[in-house]
PDB file of N, CA and C in Angstrom:
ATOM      1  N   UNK A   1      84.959 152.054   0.266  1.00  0.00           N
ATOM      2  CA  UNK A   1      84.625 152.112  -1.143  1.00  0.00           C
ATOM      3  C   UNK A   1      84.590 153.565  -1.627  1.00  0.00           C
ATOM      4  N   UNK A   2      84.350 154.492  -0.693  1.00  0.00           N
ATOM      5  CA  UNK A   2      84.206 155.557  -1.221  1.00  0.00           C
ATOM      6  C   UNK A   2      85.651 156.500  -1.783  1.00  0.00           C
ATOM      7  N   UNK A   3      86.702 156.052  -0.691  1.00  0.00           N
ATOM      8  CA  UNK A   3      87.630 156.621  -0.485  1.00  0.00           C
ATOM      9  C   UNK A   3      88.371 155.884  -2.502  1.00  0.00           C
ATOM     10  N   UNK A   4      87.733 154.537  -2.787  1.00  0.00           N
ATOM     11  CA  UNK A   4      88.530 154.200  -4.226  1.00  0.00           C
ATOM     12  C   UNK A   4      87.639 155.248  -5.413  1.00  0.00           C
ATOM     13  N   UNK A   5      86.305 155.243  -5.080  1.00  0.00           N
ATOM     14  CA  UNK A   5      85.870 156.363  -5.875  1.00  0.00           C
ATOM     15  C   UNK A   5      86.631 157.478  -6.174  1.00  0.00           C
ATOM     16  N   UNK A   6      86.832 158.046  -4.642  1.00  0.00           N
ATOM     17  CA  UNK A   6      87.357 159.302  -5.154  1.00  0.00           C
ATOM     18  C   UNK A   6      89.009 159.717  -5.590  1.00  0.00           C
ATOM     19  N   UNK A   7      89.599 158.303  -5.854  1.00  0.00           N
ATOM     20  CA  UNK A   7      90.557 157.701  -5.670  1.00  0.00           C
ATOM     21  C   UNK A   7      90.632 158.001  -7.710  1.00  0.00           C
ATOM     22  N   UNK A   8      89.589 157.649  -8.265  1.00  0.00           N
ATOM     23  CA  UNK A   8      89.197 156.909  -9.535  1.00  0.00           C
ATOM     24  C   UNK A   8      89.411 158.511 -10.251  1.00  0.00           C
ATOM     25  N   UNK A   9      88.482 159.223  -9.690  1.00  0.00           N
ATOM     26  CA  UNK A   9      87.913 160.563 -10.244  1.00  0.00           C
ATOM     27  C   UNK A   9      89.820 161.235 -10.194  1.00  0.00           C
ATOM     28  N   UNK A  10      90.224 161.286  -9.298  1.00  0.00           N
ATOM     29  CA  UNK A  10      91.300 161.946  -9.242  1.00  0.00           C
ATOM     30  C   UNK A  10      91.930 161.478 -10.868  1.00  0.00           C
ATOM     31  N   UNK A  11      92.312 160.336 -10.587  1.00  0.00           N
ATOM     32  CA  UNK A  11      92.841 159.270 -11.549  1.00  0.00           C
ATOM     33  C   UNK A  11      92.506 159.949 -13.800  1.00  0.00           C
ATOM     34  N   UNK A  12      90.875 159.752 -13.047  1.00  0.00           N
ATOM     35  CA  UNK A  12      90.128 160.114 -14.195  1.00  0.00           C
ATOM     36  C   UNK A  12      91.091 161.724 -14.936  1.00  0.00           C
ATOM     37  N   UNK A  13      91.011 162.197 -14.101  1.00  0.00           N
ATOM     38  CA  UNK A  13      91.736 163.822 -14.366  1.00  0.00           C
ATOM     39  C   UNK A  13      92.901 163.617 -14.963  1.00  0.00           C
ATOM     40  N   UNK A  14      93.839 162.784 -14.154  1.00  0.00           N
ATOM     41  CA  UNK A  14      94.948 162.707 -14.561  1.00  0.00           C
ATOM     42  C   UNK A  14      95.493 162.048 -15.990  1.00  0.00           C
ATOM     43  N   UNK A  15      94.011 160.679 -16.278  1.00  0.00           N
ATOM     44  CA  UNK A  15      94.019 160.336 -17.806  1.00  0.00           C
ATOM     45  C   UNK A  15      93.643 161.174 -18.848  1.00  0.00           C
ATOM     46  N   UNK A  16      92.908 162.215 -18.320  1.00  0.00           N
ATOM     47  CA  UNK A  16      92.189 163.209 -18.992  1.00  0.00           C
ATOM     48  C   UNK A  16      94.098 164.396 -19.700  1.00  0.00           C
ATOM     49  N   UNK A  17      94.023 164.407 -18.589  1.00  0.00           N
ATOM     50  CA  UNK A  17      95.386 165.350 -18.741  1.00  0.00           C
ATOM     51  C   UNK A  17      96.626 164.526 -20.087  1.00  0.00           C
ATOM     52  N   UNK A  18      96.888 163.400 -19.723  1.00  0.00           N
ATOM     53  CA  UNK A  18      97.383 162.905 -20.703  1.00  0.00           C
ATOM     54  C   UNK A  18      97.256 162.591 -21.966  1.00  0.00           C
ATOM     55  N   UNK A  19      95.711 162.738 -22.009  1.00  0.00           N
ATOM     56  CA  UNK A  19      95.290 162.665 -23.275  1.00  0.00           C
ATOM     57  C   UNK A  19      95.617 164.073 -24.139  1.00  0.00           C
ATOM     58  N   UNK A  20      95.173 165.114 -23.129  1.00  0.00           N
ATOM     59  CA  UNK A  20      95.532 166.056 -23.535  1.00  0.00           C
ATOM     60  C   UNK A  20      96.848 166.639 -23.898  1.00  0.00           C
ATOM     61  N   UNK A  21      97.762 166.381 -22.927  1.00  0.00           N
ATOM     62  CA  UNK A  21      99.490 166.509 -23.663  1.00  0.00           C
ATOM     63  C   UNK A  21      99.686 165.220 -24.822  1.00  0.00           C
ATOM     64  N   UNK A  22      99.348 164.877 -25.410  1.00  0.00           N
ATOM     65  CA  UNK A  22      99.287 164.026 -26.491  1.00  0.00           C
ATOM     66  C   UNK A  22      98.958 164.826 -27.427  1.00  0.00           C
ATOM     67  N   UNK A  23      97.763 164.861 -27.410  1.00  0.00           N
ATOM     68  CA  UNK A  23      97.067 165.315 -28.592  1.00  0.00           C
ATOM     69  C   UNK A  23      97.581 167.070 -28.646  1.00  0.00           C
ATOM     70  N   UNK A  24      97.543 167.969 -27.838  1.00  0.00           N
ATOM     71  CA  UNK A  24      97.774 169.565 -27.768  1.00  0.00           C
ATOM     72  C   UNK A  24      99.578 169.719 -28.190  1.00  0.00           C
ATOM     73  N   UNK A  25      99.972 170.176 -28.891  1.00  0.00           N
ATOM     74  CA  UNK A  25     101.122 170.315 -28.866  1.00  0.00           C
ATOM     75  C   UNK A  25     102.024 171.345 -28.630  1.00  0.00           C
ATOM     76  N   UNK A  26     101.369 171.482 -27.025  1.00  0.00           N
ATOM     77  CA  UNK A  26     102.010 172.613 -26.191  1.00  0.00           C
ATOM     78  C   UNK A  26     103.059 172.547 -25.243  1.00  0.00           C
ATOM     79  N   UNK A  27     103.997 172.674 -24.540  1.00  0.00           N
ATOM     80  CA  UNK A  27     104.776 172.224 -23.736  1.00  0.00           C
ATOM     81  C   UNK A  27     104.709 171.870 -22.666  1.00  0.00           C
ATOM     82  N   UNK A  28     103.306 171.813 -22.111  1.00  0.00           N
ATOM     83  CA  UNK A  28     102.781 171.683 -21.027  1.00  0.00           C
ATOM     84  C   UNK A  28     102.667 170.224 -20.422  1.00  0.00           C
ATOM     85  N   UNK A  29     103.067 170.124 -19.368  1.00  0.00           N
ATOM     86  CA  UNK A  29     103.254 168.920 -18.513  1.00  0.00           C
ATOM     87  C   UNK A  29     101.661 167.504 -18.484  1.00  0.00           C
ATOM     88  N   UNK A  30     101.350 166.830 -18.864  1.00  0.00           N
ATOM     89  CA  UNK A  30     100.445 166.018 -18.820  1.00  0.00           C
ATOM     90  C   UNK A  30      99.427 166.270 -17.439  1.00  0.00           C
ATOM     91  N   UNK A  31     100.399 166.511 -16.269  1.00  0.00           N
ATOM     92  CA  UNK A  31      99.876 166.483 -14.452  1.00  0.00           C
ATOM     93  C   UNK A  31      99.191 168.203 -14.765  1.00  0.00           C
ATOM     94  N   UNK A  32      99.645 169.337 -15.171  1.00  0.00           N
ATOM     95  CA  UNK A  32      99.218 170.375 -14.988  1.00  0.00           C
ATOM     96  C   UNK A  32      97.646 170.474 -15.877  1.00  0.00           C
ATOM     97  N   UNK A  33      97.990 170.173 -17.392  1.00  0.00           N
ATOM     98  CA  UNK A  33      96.110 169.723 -18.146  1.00  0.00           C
ATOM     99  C   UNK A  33      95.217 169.283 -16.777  1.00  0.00           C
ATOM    100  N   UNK A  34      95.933 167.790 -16.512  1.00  0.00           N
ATOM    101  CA  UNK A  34      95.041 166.946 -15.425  1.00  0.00           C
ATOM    102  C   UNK A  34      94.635 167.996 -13.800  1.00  0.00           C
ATOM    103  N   UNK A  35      95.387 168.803 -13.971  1.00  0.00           N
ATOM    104  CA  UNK A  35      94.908 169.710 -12.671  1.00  0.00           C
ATOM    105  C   UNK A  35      94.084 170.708 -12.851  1.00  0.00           C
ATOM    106  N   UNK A  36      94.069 171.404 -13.881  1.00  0.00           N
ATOM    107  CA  UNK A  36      93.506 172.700 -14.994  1.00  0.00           C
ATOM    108  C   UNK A  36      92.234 171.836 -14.880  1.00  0.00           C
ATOM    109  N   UNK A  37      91.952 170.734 -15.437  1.00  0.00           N
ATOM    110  CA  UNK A  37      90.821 170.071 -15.427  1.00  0.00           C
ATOM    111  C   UNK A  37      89.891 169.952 -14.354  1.00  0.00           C
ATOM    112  N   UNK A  38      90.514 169.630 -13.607  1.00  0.00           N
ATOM    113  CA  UNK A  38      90.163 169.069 -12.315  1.00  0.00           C
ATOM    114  C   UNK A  38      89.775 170.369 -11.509  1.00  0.00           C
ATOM    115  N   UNK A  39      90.328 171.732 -11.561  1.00  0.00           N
ATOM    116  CA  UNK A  39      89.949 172.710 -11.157  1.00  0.00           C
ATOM    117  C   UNK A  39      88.728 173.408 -11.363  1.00  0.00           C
ATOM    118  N   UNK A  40      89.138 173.177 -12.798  1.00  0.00           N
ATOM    119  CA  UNK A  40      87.952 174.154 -13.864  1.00  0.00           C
ATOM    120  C   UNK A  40      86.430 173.133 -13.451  1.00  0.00           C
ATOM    121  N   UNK A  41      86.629 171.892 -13.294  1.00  0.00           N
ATOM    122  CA  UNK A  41      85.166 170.829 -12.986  1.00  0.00           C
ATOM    123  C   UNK A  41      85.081 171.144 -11.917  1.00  0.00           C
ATOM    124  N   UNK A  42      85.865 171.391 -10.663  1.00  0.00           N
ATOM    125  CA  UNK A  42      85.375 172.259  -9.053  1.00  0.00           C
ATOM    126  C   UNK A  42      85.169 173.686  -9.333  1.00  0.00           C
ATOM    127  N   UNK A  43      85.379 174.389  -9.971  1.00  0.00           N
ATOM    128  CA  UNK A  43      84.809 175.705 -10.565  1.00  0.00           C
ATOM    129  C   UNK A  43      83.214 175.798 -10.693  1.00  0.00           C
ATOM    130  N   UNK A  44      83.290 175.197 -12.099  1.00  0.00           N
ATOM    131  CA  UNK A  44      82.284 174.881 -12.456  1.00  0.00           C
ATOM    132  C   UNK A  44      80.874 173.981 -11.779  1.00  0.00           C
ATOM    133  N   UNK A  45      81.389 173.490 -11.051  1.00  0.00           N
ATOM    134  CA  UNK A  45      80.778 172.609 -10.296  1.00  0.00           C
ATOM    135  C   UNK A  45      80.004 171.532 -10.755  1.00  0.00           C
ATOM    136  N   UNK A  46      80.685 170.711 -11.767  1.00  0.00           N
ATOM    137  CA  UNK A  46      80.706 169.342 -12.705  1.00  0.00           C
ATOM    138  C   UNK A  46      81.248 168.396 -12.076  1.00  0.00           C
ATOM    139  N   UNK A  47      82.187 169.087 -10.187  1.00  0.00           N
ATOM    140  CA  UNK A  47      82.429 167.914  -9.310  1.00  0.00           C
ATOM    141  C   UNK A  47      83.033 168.995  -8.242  1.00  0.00           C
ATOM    142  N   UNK A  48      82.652 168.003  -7.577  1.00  0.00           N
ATOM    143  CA  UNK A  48      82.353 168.832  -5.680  1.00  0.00           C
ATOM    144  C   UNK A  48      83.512 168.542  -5.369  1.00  0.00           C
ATOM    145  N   UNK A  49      83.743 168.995  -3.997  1.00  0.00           N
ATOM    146  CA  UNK A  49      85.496 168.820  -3.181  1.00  0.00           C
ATOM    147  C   UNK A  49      85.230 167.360  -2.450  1.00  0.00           C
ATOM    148  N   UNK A  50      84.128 167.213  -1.494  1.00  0.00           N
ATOM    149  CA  UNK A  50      83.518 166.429  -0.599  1.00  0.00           C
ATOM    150  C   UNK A  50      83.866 164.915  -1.859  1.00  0.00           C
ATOM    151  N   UNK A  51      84.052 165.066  -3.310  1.00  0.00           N
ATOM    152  CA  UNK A  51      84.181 163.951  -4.141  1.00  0.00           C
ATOM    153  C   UNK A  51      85.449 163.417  -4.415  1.00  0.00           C
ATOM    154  N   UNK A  52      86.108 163.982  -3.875  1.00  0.00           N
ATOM    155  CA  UNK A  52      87.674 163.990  -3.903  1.00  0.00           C
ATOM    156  C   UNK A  52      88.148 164.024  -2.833  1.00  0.00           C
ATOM    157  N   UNK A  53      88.202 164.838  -1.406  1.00  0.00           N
ATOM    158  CA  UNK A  53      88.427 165.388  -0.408  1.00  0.00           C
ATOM    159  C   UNK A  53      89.452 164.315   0.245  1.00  0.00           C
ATOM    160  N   UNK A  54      89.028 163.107   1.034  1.00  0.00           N
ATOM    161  CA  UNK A  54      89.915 162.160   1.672  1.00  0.00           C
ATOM    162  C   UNK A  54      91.015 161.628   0.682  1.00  0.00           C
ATOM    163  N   UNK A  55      90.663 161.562  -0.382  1.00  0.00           N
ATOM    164  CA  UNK A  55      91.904 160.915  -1.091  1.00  0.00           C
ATOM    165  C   UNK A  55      93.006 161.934  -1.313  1.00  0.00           C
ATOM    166  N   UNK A  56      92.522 162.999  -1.499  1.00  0.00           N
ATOM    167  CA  UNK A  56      93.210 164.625  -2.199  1.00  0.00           C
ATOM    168  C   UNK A  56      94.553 164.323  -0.443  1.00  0.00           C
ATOM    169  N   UNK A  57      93.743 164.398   0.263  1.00  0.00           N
ATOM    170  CA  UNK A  57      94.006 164.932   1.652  1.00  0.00           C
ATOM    171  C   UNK A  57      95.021 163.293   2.078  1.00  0.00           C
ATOM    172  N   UNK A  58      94.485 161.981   1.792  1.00  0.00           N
ATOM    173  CA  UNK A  58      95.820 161.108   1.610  1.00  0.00           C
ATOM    174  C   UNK A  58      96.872 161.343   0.716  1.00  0.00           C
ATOM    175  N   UNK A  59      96.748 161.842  -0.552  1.00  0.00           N
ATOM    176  CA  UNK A  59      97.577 161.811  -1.327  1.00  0.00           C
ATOM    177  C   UNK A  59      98.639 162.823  -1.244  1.00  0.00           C
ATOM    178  N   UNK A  60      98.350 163.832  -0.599  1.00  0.00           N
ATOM    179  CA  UNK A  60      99.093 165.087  -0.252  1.00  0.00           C
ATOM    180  C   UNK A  60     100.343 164.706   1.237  1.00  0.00           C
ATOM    181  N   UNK A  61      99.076 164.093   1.910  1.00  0.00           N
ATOM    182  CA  UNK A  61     100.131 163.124   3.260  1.00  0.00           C
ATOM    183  C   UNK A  61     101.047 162.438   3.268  1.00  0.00           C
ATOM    184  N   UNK A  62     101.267 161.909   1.468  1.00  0.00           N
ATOM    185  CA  UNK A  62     102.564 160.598   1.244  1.00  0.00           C
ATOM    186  C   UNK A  62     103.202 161.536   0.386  1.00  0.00           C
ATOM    187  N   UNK A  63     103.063 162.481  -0.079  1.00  0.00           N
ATOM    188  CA  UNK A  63     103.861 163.557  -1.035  1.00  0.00           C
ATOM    189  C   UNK A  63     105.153 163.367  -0.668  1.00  0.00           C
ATOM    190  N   UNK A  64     106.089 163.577   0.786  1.00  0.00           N
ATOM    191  CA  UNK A  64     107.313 163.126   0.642  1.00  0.00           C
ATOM    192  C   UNK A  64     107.577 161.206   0.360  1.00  0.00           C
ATOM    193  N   UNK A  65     107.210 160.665   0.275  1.00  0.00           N
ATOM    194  CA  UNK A  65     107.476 159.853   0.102  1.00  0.00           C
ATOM    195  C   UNK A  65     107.452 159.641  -1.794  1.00  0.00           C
ATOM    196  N   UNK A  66     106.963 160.013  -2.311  1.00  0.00           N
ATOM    197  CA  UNK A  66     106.861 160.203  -3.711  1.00  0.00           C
ATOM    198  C   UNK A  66     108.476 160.185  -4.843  1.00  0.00           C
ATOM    199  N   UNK A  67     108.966 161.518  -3.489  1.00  0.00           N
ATOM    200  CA  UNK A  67     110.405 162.324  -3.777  1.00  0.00           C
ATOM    201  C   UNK A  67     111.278 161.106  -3.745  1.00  0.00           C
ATOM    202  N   UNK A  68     111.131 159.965  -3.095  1.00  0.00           N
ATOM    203  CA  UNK A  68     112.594 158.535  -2.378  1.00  0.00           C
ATOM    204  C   UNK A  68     113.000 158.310  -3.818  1.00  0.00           C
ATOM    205  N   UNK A  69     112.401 158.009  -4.687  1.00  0.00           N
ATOM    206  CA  UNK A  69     113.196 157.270  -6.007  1.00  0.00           C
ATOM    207  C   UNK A  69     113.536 158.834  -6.655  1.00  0.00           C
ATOM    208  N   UNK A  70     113.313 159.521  -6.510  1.00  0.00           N
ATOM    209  CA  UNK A  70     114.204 161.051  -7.646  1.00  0.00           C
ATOM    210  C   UNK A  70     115.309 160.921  -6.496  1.00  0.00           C
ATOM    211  N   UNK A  71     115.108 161.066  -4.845  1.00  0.00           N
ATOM    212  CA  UNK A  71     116.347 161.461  -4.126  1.00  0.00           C
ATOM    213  C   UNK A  71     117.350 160.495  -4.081  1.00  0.00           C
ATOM    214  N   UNK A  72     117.182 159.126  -4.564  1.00  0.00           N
ATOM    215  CA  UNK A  72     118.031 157.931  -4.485  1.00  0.00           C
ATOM    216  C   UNK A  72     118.734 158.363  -6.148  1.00  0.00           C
ATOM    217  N   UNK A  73     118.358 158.782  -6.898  1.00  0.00           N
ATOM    218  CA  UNK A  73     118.880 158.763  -7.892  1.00  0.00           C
ATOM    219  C   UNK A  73     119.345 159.979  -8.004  1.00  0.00           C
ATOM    220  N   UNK A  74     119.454 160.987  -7.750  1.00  0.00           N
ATOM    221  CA  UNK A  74     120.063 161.910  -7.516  1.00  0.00           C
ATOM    222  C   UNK A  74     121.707 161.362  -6.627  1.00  0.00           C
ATOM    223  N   UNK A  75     121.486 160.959  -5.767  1.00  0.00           N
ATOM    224  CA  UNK A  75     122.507 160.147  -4.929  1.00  0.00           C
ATOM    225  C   UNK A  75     123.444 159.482  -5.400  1.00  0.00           C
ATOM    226  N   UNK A  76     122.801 159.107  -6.486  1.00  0.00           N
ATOM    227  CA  UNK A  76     123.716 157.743  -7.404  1.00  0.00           C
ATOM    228  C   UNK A  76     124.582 158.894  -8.528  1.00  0.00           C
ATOM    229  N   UNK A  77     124.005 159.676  -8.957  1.00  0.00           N
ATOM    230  CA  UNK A  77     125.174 160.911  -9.155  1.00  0.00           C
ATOM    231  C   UNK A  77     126.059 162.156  -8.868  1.00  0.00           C
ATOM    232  N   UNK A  78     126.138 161.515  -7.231  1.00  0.00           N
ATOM    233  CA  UNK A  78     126.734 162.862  -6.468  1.00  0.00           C
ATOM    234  C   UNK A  78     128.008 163.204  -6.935  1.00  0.00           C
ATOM    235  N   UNK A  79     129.150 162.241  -7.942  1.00  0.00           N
ATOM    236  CA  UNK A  79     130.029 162.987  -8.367  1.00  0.00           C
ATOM    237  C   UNK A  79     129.377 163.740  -9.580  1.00  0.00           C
ATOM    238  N   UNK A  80     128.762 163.451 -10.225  1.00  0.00           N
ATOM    239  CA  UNK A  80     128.579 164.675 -11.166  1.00  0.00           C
ATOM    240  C   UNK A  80     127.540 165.556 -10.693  1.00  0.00           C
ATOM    241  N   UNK A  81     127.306 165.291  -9.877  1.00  0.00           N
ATOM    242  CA  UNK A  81     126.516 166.764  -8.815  1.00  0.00           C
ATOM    243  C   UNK A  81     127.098 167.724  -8.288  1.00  0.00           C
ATOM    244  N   UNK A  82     128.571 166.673  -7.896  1.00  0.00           N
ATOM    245  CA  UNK A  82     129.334 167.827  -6.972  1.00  0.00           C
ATOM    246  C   UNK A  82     130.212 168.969  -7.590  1.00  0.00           C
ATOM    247  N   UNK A  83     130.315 168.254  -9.090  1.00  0.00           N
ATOM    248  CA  UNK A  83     130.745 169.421 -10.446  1.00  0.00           C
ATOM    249  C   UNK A  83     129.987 170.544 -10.238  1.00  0.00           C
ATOM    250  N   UNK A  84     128.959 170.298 -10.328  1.00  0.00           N
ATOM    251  CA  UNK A  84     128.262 171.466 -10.672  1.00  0.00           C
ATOM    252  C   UNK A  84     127.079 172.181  -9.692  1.00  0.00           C
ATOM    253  N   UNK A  85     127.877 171.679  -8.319  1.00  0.00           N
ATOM    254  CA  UNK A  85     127.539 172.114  -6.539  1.00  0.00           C
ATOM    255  C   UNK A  85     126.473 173.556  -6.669  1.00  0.00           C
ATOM    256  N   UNK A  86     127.871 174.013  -6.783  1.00  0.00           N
ATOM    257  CA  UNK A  86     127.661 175.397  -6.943  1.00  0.00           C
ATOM    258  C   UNK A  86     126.773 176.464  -7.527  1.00  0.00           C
ATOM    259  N   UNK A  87     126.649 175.912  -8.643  1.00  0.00           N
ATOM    260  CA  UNK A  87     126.154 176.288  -9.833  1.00  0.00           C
ATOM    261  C   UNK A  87     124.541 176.338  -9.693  1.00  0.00           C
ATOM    262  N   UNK A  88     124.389 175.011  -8.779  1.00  0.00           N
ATOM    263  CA  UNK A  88     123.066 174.543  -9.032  1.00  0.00           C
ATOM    264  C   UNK A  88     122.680 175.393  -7.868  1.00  0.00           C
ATOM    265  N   UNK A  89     123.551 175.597  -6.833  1.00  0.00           N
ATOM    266  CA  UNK A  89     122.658 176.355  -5.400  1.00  0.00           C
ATOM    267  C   UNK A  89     122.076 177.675  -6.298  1.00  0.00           C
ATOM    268  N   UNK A  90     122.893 178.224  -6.677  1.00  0.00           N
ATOM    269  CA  UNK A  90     122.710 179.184  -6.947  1.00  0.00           C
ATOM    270  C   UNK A  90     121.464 179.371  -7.752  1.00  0.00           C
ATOM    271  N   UNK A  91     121.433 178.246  -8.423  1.00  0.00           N
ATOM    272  CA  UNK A  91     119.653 178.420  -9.287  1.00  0.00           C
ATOM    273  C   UNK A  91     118.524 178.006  -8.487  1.00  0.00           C
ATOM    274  N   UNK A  92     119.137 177.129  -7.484  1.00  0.00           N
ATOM    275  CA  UNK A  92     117.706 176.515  -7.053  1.00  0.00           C
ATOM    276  C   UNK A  92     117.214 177.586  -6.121  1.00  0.00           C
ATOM    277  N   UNK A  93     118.071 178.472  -5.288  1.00  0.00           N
ATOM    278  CA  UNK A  93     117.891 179.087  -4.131  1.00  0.00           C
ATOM    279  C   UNK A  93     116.655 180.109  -4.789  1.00  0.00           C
ATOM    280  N   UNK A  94     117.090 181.071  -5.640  1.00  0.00           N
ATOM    281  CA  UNK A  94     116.257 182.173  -6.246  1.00  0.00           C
ATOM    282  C   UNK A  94     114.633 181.754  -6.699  1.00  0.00           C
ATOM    283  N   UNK A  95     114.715 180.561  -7.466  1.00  0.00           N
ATOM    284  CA  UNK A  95     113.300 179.890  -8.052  1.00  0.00           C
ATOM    285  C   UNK A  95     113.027 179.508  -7.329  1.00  0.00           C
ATOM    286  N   UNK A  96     113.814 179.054  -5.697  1.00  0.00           N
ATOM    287  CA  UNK A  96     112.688 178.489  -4.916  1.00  0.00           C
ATOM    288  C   UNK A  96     111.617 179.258  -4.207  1.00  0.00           C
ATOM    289  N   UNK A  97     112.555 180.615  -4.006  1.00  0.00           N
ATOM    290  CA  UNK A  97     112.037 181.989  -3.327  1.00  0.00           C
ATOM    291  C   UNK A  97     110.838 182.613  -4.296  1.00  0.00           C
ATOM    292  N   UNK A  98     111.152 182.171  -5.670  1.00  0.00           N
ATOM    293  CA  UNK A  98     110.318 182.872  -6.661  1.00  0.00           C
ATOM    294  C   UNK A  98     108.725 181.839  -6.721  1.00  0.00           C
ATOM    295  N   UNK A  99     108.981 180.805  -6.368  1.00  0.00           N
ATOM    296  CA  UNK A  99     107.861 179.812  -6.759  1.00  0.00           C
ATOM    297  C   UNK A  99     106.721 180.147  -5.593  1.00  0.00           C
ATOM    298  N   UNK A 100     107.753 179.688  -4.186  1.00  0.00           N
ATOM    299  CA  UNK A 100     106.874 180.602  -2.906  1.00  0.00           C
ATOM    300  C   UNK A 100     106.607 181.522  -2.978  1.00  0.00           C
ATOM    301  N   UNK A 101     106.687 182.512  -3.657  1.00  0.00           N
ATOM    302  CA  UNK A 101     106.598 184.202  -3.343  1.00  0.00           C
ATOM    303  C   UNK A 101     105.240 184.110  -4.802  1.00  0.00           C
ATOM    304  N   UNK A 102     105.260 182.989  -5.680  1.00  0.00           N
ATOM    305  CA  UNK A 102     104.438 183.253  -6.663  1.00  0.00           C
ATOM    306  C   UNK A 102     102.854 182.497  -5.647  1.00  0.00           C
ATOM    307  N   UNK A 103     103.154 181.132  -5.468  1.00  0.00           N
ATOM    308  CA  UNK A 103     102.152 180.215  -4.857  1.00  0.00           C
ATOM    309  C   UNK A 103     101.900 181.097  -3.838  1.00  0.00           C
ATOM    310  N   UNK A 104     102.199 181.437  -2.895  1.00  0.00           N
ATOM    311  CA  UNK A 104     101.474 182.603  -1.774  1.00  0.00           C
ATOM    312  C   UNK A 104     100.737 183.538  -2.235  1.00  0.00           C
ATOM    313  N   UNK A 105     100.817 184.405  -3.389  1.00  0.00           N
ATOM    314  CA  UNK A 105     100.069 185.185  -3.609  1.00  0.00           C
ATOM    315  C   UNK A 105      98.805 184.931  -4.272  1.00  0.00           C
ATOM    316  N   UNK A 106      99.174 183.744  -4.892  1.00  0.00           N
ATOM    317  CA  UNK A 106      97.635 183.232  -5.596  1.00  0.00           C
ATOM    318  C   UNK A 106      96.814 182.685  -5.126  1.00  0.00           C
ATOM    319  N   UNK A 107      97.563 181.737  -4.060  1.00  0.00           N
ATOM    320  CA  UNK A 107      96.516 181.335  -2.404  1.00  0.00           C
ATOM    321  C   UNK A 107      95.870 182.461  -2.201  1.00  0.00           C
ATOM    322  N   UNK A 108      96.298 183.470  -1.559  1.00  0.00           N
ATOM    323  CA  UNK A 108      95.401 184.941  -0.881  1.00  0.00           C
ATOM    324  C   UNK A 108      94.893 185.300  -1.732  1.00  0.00           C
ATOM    325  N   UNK A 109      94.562 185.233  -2.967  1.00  0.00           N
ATOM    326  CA  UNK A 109      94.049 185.894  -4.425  1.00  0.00           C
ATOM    327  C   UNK A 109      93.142 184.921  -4.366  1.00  0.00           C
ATOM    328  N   UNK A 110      92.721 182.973  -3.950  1.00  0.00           N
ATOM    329  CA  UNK A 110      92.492 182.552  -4.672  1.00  0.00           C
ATOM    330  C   UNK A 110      91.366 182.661  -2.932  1.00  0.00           C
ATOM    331  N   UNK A 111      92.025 182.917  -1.699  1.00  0.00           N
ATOM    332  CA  UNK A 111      91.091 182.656  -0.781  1.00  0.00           C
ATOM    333  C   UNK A 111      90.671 184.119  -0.353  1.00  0.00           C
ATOM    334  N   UNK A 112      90.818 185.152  -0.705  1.00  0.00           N
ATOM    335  CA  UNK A 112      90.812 186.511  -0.561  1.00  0.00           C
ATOM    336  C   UNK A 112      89.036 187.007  -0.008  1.00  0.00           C
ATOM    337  N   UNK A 113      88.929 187.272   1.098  1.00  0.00           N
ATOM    338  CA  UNK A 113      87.999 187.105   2.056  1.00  0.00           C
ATOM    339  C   UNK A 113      87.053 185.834   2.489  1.00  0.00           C
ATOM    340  N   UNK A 114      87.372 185.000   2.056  1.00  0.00           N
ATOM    341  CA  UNK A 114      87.158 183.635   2.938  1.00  0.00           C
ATOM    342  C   UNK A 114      87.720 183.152   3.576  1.00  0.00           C
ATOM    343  N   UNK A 115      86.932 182.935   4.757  1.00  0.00           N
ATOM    344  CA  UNK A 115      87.509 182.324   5.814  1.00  0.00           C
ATOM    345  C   UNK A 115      87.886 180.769   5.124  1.00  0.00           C
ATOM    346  N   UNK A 116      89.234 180.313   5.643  1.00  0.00           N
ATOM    347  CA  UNK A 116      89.847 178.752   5.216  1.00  0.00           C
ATOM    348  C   UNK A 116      89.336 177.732   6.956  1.00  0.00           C
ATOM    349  N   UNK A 117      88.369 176.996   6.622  1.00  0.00           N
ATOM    350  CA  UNK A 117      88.109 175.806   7.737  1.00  0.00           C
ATOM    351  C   UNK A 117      89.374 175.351   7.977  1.00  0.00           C
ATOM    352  N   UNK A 118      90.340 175.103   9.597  1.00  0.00           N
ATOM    353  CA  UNK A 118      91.203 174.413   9.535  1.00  0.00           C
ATOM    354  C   UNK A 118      90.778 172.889   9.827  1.00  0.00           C
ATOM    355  N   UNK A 119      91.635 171.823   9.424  1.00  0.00           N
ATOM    356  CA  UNK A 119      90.782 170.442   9.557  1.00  0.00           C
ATOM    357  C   UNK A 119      91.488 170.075  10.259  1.00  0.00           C
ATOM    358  N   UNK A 120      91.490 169.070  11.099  1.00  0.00           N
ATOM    359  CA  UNK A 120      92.447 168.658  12.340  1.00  0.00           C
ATOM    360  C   UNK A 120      92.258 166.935  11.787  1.00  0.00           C
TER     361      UNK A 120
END
């Protein structure tokens, strides 16, 4: 039961977030509000990790599995993929280097003399 609680709260964020790309008319993704939220309430401490923790930590575990219906459909247009092969390495390669090189630094910024518990 606990694990649907914290199942709910996640959830909760994520309706929260949508409400918010509705109503805000910013370009911002519905999932990013719902994370901003969800951060700023573990910030703040309006909600603990231990309240989220197992589900956060399932939900992160099926993450590739998430990707099967974008990669099947991607598939279903490999001739007009293969137009533009090239084109696309070339963008994805740089932003991918740029996204890692951004997310790494804000990890060490965000854990910057704390020790990180590893969980087994």
């Amino acid at each position: 039961m606990k694990f649907v609680f914290q199942f709910a709260r996640i959830v909760g964020f994520s309706l929260l977030g949508e409400v918010l790309a509705t109503v805000l008319p910013l370009p911002i993704p519905a999932s990013v509000y719902g994370l901003l939220l969800m951060v700023a309430a573990l910030r703040l401490g309006w909600l603990r990790l231990d309240q989220v923790r197992e589900a956060g930590l399932f939900l992160t575990g099926i993450f590739p599995l998430l990707f099967v219906p974008a990669a099947s459909g991607v598939m279903e247009l490999g001739s007009q993929l293969a137009q533009v092969f090239v084109s696309v390495v070339i963008a994805i390669i740089p932003i991918t280097a740029l996204v890692m090189a951004v997310t790494g630094c804000v990890a060490q910024r965000c854990t910057a003399g704390r020790e990180v518990p590893h969980h087994e």
